[in-house]
N, C-alpha and C. Protein backbone atom coordinates (compact mmCIF):
# COMPACT_ATOMS: atom_id res chain seq x y z
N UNK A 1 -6.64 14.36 13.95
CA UNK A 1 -7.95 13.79 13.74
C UNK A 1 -7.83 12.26 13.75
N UNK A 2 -8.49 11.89 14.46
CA UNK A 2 -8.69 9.99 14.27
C UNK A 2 -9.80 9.87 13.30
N UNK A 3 -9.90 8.53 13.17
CA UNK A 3 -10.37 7.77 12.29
C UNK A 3 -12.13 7.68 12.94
N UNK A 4 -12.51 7.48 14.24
CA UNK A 4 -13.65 7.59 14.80
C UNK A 4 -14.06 8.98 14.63
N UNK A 5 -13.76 10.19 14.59
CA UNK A 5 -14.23 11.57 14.46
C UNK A 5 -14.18 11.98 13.67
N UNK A 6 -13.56 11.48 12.35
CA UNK A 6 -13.53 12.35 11.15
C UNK A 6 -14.45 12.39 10.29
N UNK A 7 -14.72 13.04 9.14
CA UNK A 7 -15.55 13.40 8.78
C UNK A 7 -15.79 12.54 7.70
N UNK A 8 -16.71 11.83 7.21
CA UNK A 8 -16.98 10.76 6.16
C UNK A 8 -16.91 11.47 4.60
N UNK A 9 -16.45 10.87 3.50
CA UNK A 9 -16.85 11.39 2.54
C UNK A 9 -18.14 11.30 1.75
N UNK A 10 -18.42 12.51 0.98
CA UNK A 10 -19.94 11.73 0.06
C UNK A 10 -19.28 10.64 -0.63
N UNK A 11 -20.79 9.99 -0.69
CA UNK A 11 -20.57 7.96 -1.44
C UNK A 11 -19.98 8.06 -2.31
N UNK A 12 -20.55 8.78 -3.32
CA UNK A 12 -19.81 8.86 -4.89
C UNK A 12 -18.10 9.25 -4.70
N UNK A 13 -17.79 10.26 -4.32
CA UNK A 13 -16.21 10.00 -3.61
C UNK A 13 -15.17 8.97 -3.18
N UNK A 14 -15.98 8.47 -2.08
CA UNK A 14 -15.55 7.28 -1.42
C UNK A 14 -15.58 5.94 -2.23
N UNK A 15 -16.94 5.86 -3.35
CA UNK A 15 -16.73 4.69 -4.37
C UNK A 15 -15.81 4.84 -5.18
N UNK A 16 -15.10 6.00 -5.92
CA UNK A 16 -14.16 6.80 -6.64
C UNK A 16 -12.77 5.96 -6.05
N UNK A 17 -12.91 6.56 -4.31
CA UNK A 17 -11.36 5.95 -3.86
C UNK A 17 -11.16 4.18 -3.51
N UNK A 18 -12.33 3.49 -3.48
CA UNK A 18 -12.40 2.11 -3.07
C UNK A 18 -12.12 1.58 -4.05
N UNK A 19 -12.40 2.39 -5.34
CA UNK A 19 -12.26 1.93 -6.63
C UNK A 19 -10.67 1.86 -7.20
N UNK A 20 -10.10 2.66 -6.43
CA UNK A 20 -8.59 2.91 -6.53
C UNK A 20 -7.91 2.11 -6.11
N UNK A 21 -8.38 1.46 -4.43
CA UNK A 21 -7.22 1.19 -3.69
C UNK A 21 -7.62 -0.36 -4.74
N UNK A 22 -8.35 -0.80 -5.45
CA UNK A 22 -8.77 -2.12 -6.20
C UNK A 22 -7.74 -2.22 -6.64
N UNK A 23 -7.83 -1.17 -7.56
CA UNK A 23 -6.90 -0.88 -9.11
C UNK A 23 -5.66 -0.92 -8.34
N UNK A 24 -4.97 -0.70 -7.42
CA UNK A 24 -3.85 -0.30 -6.63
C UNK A 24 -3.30 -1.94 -7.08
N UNK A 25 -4.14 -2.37 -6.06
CA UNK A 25 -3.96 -3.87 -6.12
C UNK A 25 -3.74 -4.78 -7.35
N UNK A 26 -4.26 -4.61 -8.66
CA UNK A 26 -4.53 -5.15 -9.31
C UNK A 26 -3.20 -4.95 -10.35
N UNK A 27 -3.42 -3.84 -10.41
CA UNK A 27 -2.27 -3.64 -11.42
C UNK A 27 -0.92 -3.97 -10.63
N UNK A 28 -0.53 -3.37 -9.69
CA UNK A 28 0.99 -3.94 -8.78
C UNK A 28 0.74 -5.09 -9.28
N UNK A 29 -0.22 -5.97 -8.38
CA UNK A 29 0.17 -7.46 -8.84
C UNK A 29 0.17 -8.51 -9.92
N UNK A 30 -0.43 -7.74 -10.91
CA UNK A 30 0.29 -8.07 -12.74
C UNK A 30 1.18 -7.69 -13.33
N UNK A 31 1.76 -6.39 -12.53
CA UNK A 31 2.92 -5.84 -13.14
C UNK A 31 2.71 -4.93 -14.11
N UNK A 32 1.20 -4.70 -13.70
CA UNK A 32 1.02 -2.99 -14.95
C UNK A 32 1.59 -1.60 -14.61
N UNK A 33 3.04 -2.12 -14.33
CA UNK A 33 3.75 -0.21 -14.04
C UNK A 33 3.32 0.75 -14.30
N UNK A 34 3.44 0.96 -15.90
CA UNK A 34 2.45 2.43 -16.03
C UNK A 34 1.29 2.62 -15.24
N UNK A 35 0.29 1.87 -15.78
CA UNK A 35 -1.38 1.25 -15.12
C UNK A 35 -0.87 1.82 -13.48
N UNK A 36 -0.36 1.05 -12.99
CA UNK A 36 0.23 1.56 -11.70
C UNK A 36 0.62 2.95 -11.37
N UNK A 37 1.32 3.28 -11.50
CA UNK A 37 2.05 4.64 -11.67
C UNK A 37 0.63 5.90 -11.73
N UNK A 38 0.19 5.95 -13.11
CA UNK A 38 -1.12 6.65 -13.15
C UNK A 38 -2.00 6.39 -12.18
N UNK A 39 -2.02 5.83 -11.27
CA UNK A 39 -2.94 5.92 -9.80
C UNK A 39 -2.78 7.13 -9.06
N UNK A 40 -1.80 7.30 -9.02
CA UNK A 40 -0.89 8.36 -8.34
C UNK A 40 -0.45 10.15 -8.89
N UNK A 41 -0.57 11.02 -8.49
CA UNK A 41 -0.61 12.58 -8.57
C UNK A 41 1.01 12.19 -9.10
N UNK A 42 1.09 13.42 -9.92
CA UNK A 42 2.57 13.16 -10.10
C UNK A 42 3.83 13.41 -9.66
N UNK A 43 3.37 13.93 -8.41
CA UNK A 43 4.16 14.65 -7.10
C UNK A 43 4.32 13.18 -6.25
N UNK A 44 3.80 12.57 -6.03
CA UNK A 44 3.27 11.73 -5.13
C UNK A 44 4.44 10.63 -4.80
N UNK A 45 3.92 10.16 -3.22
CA UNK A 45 5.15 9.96 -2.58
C UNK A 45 4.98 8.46 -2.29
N UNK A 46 5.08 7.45 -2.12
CA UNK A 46 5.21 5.98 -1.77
C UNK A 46 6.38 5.79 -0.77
N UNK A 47 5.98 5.69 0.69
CA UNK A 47 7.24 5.38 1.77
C UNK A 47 6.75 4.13 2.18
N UNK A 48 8.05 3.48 2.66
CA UNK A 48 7.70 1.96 3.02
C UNK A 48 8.68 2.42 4.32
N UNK A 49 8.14 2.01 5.64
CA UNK A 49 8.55 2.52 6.94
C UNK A 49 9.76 1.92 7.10
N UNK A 50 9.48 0.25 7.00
CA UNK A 50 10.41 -0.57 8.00
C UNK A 50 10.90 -1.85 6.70
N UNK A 51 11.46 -2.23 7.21
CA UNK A 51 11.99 -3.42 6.43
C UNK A 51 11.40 -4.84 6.98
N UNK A 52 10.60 -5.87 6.28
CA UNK A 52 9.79 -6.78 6.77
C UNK A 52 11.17 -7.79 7.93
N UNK A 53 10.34 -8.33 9.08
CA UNK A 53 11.60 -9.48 9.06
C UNK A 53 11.70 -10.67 8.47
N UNK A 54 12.54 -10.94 7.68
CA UNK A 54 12.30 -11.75 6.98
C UNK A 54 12.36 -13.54 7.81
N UNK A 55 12.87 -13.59 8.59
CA UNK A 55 13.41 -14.74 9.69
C UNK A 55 11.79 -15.05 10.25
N UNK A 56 10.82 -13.80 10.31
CA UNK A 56 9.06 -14.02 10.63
C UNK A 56 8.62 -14.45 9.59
N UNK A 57 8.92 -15.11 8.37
CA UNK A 57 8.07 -14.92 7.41
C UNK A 57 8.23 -14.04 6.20
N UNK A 58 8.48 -12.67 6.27
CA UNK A 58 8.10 -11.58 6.01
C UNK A 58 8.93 -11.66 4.74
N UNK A 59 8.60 -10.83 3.46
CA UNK A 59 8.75 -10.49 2.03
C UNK A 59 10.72 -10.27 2.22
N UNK A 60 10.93 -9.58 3.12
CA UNK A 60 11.75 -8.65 3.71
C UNK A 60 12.53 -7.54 2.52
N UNK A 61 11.67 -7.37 1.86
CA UNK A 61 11.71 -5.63 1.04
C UNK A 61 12.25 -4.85 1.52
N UNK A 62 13.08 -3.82 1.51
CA UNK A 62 13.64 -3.16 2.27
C UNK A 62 12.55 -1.77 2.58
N UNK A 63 12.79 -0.62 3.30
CA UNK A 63 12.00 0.54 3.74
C UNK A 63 13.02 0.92 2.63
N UNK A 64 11.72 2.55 2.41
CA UNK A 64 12.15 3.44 1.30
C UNK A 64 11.69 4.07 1.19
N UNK A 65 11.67 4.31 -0.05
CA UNK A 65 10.58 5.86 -0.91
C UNK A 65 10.94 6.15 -2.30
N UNK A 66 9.97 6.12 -2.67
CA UNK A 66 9.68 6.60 -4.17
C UNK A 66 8.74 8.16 -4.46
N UNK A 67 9.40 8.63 -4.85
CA UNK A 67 8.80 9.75 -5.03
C UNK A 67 8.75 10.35 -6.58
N UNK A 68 7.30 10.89 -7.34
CA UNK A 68 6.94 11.28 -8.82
C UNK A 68 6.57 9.62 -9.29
N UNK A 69 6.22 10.29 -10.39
CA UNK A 69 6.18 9.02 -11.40
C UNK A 69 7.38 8.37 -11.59
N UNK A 70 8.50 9.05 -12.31
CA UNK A 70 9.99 8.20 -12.77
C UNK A 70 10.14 7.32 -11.29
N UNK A 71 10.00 7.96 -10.44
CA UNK A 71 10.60 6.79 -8.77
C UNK A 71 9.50 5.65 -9.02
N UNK A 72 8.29 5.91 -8.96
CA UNK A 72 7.31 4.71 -8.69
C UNK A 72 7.35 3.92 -10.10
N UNK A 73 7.82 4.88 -10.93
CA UNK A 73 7.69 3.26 -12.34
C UNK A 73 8.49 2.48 -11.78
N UNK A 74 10.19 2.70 -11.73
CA UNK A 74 11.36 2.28 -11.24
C UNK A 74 10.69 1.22 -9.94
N UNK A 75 10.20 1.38 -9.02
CA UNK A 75 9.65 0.34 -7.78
C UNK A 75 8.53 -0.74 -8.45
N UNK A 76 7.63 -0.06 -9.28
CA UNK A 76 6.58 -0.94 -10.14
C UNK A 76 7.52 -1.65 -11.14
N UNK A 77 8.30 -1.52 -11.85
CA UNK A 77 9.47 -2.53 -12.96
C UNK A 77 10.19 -3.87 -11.72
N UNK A 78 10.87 -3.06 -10.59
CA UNK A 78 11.40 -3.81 -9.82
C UNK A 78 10.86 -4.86 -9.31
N UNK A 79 9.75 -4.27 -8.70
CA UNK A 79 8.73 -5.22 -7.83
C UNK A 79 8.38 -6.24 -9.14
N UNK A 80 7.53 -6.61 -9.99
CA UNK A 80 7.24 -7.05 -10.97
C UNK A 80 8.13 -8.09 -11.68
N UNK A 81 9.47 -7.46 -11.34
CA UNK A 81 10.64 -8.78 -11.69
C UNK A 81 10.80 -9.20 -10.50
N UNK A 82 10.63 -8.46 -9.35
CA UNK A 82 11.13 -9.82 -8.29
C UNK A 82 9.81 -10.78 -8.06
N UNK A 83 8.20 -10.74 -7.79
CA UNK A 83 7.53 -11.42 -7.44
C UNK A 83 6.72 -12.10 -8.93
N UNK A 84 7.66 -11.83 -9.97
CA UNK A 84 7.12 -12.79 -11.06
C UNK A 84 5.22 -12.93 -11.11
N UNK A 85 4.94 -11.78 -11.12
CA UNK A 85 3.48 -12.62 -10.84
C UNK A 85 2.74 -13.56 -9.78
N UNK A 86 3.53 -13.91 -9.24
CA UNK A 86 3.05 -15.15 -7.96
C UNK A 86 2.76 -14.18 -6.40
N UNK A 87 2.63 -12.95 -6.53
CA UNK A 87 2.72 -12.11 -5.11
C UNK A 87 1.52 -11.33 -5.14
N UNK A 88 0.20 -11.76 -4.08
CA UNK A 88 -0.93 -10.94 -4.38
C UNK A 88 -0.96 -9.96 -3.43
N UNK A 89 -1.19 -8.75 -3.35
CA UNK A 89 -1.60 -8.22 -2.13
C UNK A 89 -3.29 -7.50 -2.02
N UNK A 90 -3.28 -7.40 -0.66
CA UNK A 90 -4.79 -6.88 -0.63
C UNK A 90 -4.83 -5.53 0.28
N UNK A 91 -5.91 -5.28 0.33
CA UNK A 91 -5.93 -3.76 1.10
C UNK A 91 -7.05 -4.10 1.53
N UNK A 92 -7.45 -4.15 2.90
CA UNK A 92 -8.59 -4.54 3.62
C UNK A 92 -9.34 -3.34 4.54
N UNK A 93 -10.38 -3.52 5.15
CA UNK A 93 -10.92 -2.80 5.95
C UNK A 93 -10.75 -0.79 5.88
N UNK A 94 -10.49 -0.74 4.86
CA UNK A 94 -10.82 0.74 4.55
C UNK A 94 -11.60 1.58 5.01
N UNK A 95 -10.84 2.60 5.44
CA UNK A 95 -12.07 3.99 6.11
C UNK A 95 -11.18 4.90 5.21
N UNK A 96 -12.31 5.88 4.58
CA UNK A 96 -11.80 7.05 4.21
C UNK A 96 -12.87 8.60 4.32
N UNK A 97 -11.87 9.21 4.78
CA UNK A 97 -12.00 10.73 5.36
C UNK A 97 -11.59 11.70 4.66
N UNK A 98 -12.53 12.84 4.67
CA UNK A 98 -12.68 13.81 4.46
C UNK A 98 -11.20 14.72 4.70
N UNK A 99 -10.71 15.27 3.47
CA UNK A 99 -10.00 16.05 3.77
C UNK A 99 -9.82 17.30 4.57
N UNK A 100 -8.49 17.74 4.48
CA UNK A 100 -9.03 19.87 4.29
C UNK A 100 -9.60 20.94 3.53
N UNK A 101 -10.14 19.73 2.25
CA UNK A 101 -11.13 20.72 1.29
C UNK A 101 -11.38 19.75 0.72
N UNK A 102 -12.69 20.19 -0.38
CA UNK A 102 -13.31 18.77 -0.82
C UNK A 102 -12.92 18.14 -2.00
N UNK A 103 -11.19 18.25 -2.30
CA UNK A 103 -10.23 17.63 -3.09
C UNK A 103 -9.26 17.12 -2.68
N UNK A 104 -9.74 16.80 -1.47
CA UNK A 104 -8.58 16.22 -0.84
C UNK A 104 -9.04 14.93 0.25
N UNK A 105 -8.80 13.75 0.73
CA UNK A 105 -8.89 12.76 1.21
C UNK A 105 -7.61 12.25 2.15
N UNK A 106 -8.41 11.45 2.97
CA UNK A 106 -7.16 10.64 3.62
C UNK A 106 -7.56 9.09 4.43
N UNK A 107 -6.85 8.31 3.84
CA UNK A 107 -7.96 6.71 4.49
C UNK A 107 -6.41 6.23 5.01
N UNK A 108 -7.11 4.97 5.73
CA UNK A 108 -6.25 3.94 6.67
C UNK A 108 -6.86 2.86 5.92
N UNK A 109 -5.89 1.60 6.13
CA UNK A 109 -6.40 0.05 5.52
C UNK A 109 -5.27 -0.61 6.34
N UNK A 110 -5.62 -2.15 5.93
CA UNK A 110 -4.45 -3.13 6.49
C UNK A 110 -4.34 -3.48 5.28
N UNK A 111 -2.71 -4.41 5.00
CA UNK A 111 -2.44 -4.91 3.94
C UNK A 111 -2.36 -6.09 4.57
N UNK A 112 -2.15 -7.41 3.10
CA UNK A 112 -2.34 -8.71 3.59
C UNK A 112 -1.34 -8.69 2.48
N UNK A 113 -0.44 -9.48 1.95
CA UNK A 113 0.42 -10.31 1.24
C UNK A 113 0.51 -11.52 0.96
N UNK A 114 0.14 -12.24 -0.02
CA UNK A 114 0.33 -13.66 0.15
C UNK A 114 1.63 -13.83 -1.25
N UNK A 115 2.46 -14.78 -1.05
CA UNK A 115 3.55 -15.26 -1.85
C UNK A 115 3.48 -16.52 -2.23
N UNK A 116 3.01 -16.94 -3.49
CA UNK A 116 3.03 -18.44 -4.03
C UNK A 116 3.99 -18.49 -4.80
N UNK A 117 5.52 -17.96 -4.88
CA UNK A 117 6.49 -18.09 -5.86
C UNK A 117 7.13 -19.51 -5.46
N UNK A 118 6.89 -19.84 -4.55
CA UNK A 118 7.52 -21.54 -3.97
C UNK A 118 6.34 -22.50 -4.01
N UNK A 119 5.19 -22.29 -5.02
CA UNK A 119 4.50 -23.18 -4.98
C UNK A 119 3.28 -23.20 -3.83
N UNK A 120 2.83 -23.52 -2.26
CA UNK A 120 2.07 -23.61 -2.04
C UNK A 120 1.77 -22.10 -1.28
N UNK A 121 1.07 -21.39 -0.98
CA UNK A 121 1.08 -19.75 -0.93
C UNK A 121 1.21 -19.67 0.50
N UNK A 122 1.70 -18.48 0.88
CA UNK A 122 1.63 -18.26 2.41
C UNK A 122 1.28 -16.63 2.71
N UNK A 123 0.93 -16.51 3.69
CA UNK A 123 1.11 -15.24 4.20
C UNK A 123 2.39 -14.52 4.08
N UNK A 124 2.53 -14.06 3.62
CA UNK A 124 4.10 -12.99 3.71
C UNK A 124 4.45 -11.11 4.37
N UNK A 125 3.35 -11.03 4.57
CA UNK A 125 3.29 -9.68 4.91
C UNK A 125 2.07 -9.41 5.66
N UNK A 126 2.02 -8.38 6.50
CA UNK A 126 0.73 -7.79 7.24
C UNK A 126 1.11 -6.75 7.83
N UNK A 127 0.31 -5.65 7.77
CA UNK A 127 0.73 -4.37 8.07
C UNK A 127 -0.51 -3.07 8.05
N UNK A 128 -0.10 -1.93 7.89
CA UNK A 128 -0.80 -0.82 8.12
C UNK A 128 -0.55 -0.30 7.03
N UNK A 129 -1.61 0.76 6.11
CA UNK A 129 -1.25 1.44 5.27
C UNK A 129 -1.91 3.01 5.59
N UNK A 130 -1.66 3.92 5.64
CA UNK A 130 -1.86 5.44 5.48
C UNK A 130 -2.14 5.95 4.27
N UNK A 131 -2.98 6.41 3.61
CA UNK A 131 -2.95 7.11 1.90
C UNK A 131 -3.46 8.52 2.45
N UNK A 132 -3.36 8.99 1.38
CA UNK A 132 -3.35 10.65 0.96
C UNK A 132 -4.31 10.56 -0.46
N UNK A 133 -5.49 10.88 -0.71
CA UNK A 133 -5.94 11.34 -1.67
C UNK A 133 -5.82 12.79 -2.30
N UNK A 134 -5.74 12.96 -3.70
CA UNK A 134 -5.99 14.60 -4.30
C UNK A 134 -6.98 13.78 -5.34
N UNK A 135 -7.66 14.91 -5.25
CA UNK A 135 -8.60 14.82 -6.69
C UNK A 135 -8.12 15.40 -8.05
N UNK A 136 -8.15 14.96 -9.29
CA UNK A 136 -7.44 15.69 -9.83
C UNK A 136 -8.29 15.92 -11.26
N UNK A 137 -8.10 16.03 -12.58
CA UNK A 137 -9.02 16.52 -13.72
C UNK A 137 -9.15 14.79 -13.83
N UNK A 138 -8.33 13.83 -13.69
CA UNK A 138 -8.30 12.28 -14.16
C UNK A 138 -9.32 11.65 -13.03
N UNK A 139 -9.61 12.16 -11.71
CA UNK A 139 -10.30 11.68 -11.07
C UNK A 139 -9.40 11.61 -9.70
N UNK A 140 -9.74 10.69 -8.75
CA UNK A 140 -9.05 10.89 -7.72
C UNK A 140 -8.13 9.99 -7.66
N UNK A 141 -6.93 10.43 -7.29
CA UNK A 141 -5.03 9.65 -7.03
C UNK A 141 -4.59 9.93 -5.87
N UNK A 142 -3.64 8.80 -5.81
CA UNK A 142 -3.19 8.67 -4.27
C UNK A 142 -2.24 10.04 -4.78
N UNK A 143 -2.24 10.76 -3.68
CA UNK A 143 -0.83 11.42 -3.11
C UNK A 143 0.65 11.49 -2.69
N UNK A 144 -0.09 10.32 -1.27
CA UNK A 144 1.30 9.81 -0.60
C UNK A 144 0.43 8.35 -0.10
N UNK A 145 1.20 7.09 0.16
CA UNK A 145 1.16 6.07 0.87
C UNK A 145 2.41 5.72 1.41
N UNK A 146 2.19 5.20 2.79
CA UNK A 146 3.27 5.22 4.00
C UNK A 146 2.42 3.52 4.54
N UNK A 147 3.04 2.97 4.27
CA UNK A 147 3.36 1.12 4.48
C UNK A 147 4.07 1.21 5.67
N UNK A 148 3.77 0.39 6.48
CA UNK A 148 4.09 -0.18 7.83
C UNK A 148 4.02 -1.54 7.86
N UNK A 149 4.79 -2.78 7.83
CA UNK A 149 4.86 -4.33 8.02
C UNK A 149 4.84 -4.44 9.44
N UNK A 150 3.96 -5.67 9.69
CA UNK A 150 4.78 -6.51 10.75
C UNK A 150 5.15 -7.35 10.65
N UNK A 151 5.88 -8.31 11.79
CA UNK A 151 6.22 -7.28 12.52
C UNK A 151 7.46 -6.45 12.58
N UNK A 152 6.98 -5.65 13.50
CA UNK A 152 8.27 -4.37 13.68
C UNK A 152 10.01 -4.74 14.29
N UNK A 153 11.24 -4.56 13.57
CA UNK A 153 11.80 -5.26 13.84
C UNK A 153 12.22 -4.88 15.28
N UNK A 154 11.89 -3.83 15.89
CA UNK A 154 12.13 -3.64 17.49
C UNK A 154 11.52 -4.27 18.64
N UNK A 155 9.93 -4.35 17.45
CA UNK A 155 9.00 -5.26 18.45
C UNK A 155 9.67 -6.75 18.74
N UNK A 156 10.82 -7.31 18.13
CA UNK A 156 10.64 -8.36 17.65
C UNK A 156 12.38 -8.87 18.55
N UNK A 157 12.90 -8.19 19.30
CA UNK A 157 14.63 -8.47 19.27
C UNK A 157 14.40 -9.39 20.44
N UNK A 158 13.37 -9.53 21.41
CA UNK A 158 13.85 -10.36 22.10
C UNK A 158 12.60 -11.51 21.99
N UNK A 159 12.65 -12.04 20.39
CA UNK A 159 11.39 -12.96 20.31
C UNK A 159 11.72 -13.97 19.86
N UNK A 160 11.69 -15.01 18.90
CA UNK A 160 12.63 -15.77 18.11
C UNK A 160 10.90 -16.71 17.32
N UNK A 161 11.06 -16.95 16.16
CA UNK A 161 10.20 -17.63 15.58
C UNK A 161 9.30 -18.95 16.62
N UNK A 162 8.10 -18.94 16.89
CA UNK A 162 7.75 -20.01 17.43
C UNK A 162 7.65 -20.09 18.48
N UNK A 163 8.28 -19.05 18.87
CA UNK A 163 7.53 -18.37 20.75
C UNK A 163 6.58 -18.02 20.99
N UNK A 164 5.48 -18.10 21.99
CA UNK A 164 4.30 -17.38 22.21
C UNK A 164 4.61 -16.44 23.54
């Protein structure tokens, strides 16, 4: 299913999950682990595809996965000591779709990153994000999210900073 044919969710739903990917944001970038963590089903999976390049700019975080709560506190503690507070991210342009039953969801977004830990802020990241909604008795939680940076470091071997 693409993103042009799929099936829209009712509003109240969709305000439910816009309301999430906020909170997503908000808490990562204060460092509310728990706060964080409870976004998420407790099955639920967090993959990071690729490793940023860091020589572009890029965070250069490594690719991974966290999986349950105990994995994603452990990435929410980590993350939180490395970007000290100074690392915002955003989740932009959101579509979200209708699952395979009406407890279930699935949206696309772009991420944006900015890094002011050196003082004047920059772009540090840009990428694709994939989520997985479940609905659950707490309301609706991500499932799974699958992070994609650019750029890609394959896209990138015969490029060098400052080339067009």
């Amino acid at each position: 299913m693409t993103l042009i044919n799929a099936e829209p969710l009712p509003i109240e739903d969709e305000r439910q999950i816009l309301r999430l990917y906020a909170l997503y944001c908000h808490t990562f970038n204060h460092g509310d682990a728990q706060d964080f963590v409870d976004l998420f089903t407790p099955e639920a999976g967090f993959v990071k595809l690729n490793t940023g390049v860091k020589e572009f700019g890029s965070l250069g975080t490594p690719k991974g996965d966290a999986h349950g709560h105990a994995e994603l506190l452990d990435l929410a503690l980590g993350r939180r000591e490395l970007f000290k507070g100074l690392v915002r991210h955003q989740q932009t342009d959101m579509v979200i779709c209708s699952g395979e039953s009406e407890d279930v969801a699935w949206g696309k977004s772009f991420i944006l990153v900015t890094d002011w830990r050196d003082g004047p802020g920059r772009l540090a990241a840009v990428g694709d994000c994939t989520a997985s909604f479940a609905r659950t008795s707490a309301g609706w939680r991500f499932s799974r999210i699958e992070l994609s940076t650019l750029p890609r470091p394959g896209a990138v071997a015969n490029s060098s900073p400052g080339n067009d």
